[in-house]
PDB file of N, CA and C in Angstrom:
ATOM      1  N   UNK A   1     185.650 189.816  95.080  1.00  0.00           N
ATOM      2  CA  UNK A   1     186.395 189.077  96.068  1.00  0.00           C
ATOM      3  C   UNK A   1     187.340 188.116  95.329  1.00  0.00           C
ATOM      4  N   UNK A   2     188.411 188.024  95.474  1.00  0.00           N
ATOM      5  CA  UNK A   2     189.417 187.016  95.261  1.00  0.00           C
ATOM      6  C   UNK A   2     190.022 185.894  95.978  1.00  0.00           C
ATOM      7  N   UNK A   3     190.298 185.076  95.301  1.00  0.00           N
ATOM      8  CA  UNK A   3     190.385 183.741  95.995  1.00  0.00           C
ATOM      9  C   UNK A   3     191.825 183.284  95.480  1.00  0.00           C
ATOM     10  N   UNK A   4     192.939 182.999  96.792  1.00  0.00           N
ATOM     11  CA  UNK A   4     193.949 182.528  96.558  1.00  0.00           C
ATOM     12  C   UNK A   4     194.602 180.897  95.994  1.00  0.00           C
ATOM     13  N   UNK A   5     195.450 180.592  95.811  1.00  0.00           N
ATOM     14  CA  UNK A   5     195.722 179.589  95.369  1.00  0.00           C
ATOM     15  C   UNK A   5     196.458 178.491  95.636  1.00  0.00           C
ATOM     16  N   UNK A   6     196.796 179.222  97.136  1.00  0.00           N
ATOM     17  CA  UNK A   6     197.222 178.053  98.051  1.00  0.00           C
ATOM     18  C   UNK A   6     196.229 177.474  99.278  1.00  0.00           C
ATOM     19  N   UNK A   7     196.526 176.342  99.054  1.00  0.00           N
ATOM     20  CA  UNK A   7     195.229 175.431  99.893  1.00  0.00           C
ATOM     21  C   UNK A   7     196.150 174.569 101.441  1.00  0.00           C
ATOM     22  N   UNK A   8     195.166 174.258 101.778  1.00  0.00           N
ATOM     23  CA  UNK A   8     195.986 173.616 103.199  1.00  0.00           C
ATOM     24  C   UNK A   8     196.829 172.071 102.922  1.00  0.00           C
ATOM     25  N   UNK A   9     197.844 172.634 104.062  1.00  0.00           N
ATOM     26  CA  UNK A   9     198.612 171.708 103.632  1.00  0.00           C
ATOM     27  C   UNK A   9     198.374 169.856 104.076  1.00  0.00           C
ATOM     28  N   UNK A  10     198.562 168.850 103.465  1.00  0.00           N
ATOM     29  CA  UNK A  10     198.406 167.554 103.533  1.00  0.00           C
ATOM     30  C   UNK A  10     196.965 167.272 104.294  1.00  0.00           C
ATOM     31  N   UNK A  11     196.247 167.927 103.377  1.00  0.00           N
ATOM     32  CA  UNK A  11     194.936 167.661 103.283  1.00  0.00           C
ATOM     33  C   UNK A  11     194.189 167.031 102.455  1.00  0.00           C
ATOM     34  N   UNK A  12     195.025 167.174 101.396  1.00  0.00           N
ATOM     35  CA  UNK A  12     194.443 166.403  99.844  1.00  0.00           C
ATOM     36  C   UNK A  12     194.313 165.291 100.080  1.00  0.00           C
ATOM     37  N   UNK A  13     193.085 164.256  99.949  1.00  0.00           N
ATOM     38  CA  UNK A  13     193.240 162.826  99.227  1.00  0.00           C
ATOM     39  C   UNK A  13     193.863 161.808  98.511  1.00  0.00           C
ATOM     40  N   UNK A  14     194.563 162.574  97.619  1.00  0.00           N
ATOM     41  CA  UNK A  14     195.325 162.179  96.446  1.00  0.00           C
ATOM     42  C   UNK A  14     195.840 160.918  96.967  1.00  0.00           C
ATOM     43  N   UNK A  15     196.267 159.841  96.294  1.00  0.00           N
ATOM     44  CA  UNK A  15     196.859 158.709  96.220  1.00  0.00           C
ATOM     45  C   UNK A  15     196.928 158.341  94.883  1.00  0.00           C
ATOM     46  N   UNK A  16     198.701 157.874  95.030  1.00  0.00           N
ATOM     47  CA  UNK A  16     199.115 157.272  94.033  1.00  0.00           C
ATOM     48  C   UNK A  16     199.481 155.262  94.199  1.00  0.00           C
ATOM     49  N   UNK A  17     199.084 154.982  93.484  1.00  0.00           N
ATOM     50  CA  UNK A  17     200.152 153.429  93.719  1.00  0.00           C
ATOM     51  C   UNK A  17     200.996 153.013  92.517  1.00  0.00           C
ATOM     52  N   UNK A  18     202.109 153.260  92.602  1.00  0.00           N
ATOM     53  CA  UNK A  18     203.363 153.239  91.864  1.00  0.00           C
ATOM     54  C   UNK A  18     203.411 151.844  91.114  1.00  0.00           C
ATOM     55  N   UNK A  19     202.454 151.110  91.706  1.00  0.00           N
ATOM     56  CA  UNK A  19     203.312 149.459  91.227  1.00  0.00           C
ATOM     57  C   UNK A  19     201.611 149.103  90.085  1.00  0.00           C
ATOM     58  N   UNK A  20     201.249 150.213  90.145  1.00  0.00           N
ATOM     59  CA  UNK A  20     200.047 149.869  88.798  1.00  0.00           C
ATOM     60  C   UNK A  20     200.053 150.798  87.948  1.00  0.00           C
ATOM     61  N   UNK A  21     201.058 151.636  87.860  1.00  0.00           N
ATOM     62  CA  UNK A  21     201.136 152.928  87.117  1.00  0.00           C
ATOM     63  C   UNK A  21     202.009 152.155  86.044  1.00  0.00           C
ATOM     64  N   UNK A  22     201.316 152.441  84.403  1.00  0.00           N
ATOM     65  CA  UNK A  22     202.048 152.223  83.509  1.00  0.00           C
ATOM     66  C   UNK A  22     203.292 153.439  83.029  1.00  0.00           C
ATOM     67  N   UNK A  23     203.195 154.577  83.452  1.00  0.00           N
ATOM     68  CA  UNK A  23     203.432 155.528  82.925  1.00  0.00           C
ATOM     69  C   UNK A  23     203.321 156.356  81.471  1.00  0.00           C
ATOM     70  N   UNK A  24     202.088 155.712  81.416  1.00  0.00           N
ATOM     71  CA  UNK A  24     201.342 156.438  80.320  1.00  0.00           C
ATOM     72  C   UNK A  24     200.869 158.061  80.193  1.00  0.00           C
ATOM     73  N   UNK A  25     201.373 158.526  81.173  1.00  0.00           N
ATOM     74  CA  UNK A  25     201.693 160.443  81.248  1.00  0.00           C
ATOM     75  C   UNK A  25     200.398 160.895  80.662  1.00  0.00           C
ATOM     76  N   UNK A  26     199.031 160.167  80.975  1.00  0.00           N
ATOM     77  CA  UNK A  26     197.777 161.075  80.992  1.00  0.00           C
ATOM     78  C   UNK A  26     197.507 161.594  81.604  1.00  0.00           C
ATOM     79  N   UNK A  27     197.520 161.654  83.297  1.00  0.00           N
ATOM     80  CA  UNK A  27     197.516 162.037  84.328  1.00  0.00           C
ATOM     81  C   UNK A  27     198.254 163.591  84.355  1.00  0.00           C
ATOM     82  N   UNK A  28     199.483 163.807  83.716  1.00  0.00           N
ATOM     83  CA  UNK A  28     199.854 164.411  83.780  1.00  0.00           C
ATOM     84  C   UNK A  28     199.165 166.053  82.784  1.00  0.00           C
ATOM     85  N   UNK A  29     198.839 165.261  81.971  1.00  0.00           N
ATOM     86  CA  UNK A  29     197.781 166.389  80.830  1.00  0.00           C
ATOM     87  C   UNK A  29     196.462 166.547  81.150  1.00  0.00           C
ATOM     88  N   UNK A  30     196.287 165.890  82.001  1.00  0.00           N
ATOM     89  CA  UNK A  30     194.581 166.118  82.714  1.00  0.00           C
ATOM     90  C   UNK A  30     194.748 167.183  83.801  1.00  0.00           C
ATOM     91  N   UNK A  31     195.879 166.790  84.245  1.00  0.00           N
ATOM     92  CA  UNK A  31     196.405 167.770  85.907  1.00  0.00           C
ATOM     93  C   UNK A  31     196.289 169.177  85.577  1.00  0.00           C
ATOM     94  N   UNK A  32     195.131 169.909  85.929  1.00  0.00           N
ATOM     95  CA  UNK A  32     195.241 171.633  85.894  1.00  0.00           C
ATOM     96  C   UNK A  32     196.433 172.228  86.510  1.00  0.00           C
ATOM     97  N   UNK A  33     197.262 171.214  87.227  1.00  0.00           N
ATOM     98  CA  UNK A  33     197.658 172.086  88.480  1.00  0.00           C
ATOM     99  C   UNK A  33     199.012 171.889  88.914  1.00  0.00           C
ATOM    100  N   UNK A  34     199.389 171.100  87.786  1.00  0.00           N
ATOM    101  CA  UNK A  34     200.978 170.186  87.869  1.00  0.00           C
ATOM    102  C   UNK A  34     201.505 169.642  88.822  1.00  0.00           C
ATOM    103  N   UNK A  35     200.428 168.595  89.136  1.00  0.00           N
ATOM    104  CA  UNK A  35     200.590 168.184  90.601  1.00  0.00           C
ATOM    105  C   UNK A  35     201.970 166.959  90.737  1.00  0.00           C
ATOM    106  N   UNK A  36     201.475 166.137  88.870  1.00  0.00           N
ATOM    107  CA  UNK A  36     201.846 164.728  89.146  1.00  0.00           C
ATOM    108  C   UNK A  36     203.006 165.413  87.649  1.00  0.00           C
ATOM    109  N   UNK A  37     204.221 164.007  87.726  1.00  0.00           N
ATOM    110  CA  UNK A  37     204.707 164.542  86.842  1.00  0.00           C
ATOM    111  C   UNK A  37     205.450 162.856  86.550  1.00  0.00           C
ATOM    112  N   UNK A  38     205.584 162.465  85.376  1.00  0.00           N
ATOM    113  CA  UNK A  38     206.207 161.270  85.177  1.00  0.00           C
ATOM    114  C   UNK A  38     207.985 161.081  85.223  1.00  0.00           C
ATOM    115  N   UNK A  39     208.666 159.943  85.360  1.00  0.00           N
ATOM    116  CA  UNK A  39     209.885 160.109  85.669  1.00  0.00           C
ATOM    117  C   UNK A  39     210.255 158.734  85.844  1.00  0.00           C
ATOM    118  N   UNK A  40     211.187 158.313  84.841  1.00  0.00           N
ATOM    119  CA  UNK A  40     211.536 156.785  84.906  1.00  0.00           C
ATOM    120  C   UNK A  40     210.214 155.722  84.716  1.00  0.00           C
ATOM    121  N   UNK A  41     209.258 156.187  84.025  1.00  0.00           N
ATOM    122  CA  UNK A  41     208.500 155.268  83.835  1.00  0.00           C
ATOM    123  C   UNK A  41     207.413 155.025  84.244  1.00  0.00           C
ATOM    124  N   UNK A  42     206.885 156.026  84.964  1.00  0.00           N
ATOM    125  CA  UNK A  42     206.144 156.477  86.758  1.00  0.00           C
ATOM    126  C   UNK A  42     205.778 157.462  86.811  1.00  0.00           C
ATOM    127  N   UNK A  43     204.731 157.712  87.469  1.00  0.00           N
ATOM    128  CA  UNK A  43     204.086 159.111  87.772  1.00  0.00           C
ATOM    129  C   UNK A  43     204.743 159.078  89.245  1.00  0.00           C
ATOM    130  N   UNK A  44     204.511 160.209  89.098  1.00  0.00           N
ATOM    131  CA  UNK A  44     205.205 160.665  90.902  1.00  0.00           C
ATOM    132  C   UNK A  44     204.752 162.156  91.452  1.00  0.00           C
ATOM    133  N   UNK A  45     204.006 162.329  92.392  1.00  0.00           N
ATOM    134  CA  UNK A  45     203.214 163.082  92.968  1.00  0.00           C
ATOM    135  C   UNK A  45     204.321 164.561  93.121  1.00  0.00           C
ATOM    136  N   UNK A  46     204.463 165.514  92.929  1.00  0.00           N
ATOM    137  CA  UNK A  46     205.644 166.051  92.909  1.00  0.00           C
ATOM    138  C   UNK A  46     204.753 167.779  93.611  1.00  0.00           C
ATOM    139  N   UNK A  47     203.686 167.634  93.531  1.00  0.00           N
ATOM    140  CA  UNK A  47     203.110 168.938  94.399  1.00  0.00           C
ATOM    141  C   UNK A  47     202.312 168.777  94.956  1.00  0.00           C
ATOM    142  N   UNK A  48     201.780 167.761  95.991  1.00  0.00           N
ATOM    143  CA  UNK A  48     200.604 167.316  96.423  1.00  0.00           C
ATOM    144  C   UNK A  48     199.732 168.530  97.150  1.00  0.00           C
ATOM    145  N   UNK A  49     200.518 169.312  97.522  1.00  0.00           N
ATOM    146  CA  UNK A  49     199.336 170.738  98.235  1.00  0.00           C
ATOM    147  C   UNK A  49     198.742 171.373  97.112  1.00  0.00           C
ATOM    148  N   UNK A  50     199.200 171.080  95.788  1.00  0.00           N
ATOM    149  CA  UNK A  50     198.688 172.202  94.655  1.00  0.00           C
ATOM    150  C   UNK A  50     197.276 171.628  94.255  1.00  0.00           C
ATOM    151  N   UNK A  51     196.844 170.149  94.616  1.00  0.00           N
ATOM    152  CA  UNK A  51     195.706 169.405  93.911  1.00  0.00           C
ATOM    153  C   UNK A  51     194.708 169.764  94.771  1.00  0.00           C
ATOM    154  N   UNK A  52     193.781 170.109  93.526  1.00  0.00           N
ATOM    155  CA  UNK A  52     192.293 171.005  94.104  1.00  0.00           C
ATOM    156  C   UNK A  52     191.735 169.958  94.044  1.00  0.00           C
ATOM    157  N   UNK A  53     191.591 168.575  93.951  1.00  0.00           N
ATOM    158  CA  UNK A  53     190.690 167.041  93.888  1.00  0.00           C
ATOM    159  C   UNK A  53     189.576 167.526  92.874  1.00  0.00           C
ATOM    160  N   UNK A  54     189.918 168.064  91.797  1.00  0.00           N
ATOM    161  CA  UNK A  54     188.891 167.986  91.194  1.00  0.00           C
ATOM    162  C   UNK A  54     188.555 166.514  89.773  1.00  0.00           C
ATOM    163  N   UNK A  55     189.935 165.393  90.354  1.00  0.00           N
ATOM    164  CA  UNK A  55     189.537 164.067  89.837  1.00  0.00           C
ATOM    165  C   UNK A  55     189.884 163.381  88.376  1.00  0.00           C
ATOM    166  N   UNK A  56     190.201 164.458  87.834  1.00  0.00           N
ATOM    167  CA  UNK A  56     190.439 164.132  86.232  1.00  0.00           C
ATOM    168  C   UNK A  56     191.669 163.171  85.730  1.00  0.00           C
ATOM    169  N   UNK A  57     192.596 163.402  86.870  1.00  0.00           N
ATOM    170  CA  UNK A  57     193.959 162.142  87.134  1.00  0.00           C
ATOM    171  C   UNK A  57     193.181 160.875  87.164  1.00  0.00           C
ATOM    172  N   UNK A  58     192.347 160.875  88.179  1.00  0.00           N
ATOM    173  CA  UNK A  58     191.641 159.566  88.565  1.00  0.00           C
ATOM    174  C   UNK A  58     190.758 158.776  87.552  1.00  0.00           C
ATOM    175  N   UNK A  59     190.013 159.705  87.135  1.00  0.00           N
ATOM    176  CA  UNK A  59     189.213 159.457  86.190  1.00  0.00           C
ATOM    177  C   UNK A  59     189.653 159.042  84.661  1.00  0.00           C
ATOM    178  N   UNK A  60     190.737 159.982  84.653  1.00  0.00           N
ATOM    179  CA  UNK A  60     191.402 159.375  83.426  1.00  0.00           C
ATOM    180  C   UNK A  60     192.434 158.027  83.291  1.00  0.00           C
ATOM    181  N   UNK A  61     192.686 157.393  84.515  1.00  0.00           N
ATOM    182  CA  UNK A  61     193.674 156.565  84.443  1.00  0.00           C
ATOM    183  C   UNK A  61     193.164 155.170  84.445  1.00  0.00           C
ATOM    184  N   UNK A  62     193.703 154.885  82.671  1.00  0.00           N
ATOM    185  CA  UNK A  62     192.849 153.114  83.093  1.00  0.00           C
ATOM    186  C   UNK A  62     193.250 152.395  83.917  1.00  0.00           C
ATOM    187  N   UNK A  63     194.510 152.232  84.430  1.00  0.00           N
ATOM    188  CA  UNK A  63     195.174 151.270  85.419  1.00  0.00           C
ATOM    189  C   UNK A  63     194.697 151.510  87.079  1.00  0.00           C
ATOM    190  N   UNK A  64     194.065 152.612  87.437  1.00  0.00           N
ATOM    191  CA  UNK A  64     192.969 152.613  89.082  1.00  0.00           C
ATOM    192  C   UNK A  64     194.213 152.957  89.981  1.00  0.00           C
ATOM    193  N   UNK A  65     195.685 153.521  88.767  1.00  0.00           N
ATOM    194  CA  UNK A  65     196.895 153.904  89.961  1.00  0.00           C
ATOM    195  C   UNK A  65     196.715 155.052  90.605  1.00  0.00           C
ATOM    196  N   UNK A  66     195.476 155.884  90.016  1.00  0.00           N
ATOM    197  CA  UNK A  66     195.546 157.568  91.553  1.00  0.00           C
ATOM    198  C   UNK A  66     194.053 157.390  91.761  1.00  0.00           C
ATOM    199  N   UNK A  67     193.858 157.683  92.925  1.00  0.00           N
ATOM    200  CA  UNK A  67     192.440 158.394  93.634  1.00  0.00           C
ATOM    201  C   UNK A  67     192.677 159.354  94.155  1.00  0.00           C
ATOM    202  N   UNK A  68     191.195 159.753  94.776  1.00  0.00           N
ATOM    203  CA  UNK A  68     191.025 161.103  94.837  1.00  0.00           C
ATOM    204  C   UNK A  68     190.053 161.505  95.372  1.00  0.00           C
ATOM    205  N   UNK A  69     188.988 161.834  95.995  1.00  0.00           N
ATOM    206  CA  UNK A  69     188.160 162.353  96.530  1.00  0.00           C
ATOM    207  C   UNK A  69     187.490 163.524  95.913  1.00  0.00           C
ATOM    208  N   UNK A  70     186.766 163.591  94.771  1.00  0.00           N
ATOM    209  CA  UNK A  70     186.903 164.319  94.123  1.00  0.00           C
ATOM    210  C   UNK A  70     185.719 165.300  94.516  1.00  0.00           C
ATOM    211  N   UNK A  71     185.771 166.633  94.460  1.00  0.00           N
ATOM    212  CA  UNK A  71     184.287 166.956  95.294  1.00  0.00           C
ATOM    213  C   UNK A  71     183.896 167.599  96.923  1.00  0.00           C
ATOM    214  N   UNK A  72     185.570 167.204  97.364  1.00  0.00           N
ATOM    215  CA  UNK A  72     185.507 167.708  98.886  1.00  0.00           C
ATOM    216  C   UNK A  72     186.755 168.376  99.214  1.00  0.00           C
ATOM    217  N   UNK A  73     187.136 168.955 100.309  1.00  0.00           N
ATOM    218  CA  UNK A  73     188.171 169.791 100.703  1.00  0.00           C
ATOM    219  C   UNK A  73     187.888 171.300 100.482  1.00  0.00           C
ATOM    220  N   UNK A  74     188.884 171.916 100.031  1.00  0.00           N
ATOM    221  CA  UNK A  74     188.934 173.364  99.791  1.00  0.00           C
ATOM    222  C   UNK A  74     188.883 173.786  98.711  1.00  0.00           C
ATOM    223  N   UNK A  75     188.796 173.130  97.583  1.00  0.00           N
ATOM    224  CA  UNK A  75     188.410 173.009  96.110  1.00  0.00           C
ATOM    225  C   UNK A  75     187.023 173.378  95.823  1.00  0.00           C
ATOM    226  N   UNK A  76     186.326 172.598  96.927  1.00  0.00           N
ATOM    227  CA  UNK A  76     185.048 171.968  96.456  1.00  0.00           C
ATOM    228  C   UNK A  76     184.305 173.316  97.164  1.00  0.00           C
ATOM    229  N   UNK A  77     185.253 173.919  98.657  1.00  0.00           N
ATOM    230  CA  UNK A  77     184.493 175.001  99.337  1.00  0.00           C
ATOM    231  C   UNK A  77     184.524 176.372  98.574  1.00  0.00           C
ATOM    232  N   UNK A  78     185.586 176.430  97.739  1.00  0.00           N
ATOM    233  CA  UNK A  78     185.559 177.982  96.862  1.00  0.00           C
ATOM    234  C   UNK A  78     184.945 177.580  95.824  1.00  0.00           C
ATOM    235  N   UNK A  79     184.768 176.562  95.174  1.00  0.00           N
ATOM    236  CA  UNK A  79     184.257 176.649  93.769  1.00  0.00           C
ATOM    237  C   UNK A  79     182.397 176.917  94.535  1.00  0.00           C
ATOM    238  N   UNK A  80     181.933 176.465  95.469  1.00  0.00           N
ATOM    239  CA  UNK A  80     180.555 176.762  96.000  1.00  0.00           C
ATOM    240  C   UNK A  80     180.277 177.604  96.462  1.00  0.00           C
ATOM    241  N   UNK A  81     181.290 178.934  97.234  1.00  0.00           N
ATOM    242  CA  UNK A  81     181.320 180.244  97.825  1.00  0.00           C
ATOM    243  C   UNK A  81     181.113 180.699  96.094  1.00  0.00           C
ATOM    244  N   UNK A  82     182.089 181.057  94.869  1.00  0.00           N
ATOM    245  CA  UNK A  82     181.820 181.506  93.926  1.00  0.00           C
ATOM    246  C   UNK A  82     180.100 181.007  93.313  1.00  0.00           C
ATOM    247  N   UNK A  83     180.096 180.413  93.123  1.00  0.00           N
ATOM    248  CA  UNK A  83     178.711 179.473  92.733  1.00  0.00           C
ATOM    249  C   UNK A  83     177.383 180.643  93.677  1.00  0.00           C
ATOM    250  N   UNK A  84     177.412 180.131  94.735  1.00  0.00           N
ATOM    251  CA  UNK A  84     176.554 181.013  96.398  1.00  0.00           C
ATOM    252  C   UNK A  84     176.767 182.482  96.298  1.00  0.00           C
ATOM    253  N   UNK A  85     177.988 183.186  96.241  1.00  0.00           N
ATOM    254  CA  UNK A  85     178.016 184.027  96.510  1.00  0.00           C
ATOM    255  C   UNK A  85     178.519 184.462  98.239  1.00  0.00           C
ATOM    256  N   UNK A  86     178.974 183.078  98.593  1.00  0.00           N
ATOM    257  CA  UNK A  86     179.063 183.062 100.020  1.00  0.00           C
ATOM    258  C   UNK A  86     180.828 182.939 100.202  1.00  0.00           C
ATOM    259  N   UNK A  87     181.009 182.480 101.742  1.00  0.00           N
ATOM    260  CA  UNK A  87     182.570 182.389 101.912  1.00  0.00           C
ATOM    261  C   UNK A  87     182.682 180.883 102.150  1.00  0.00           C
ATOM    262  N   UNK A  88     184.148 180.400 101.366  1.00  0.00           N
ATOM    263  CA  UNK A  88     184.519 179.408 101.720  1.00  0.00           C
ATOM    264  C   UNK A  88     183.856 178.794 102.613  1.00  0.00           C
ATOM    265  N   UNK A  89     183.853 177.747 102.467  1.00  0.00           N
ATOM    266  CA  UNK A  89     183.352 176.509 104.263  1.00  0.00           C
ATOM    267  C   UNK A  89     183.785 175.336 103.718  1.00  0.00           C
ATOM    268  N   UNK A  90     185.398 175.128 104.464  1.00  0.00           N
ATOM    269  CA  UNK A  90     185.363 173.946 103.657  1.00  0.00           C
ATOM    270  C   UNK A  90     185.924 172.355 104.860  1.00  0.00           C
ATOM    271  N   UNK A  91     184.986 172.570 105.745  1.00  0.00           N
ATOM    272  CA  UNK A  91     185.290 171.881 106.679  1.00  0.00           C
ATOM    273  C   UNK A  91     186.791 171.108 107.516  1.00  0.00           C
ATOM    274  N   UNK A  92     187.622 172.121 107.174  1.00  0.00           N
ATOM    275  CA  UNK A  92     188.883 171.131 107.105  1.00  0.00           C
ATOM    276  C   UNK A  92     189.346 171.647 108.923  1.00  0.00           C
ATOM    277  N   UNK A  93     188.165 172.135 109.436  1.00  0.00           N
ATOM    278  CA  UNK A  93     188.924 171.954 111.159  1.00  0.00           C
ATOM    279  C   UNK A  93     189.325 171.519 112.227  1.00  0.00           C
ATOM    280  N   UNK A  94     190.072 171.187 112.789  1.00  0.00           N
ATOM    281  CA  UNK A  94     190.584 170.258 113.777  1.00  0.00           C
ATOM    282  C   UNK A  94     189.725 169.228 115.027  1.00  0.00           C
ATOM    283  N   UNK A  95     188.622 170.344 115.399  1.00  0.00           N
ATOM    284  CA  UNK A  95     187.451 170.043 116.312  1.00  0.00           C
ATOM    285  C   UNK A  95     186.496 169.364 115.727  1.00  0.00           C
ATOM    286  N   UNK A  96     186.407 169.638 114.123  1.00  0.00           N
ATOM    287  CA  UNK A  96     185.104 168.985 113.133  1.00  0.00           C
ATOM    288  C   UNK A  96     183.989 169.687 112.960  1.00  0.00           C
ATOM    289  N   UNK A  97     184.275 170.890 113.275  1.00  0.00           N
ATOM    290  CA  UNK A  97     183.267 172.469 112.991  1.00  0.00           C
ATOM    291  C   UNK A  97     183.907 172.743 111.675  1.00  0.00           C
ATOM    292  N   UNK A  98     182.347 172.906 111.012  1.00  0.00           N
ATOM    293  CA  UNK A  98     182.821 173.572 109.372  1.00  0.00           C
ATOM    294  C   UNK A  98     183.995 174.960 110.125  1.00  0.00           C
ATOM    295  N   UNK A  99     184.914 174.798 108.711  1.00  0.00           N
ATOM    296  CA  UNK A  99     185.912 175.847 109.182  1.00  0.00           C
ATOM    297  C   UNK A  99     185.635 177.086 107.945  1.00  0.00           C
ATOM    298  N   UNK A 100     186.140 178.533 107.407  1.00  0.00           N
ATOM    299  CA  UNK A 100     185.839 179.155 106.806  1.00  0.00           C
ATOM    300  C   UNK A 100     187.292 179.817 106.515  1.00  0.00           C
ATOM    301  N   UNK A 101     187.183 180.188 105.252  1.00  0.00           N
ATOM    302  CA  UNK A 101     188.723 180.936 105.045  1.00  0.00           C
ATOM    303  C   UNK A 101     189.723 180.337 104.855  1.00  0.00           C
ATOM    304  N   UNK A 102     189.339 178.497 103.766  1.00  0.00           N
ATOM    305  CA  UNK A 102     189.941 177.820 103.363  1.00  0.00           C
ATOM    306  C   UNK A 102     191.164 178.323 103.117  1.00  0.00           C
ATOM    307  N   UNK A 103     191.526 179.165 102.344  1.00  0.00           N
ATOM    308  CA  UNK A 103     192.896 179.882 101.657  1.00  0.00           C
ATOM    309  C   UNK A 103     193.514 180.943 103.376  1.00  0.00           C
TER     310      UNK A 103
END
């Protein structure tokens, strides 16, 4: 079974705050997914549907300028269908019923 690589849109967690970002471009070498990209001094979120929250921006940044939720969404539902052996469930439905078929 294969699993695609586009995820739902403006669902991600992600947050940046611009006015604590040194632009120290670690964020950017941690990012699997080329989400964030620096520019004038600044990180700047430049693909926010591509971030699977798997946290390593966050985690790596001494200044506390991105969060993240790291652990939940549609990231968190395929990496546990592969893991299980099961399908996606990655709760992201409108009513608040686990939803399935994240991708």
């Amino acid at each position: 079974m294969g699993y695609c690589l586009k995820y739902l849109k403006n669902v991600v967690t992600l947050k940046l705050d611009r006015e604590k970002c040194t632009g120290c471009a670690l964020c950017t070498d941690v990012c699997p997914r080329g989400v964030l990209l620096v520019q004038n001094h600044k990180a700047e979120i430049i693909n926010r549907d591509q971030c699977i929250e798997c946290g390593a921006c966050s985690k790596n940044c001494a200044f506390d300028a991105i969060s993240v939720k790291s652990g939940v969404g549609c990231a968190q539902a395929l990496f546990n269908a592969i893991l299980t052996g099961g399908e996606p469930v990655c709760g992201c439905s409108k009513d608040g019923k686990p939803s399935s078929g994240c991708c």
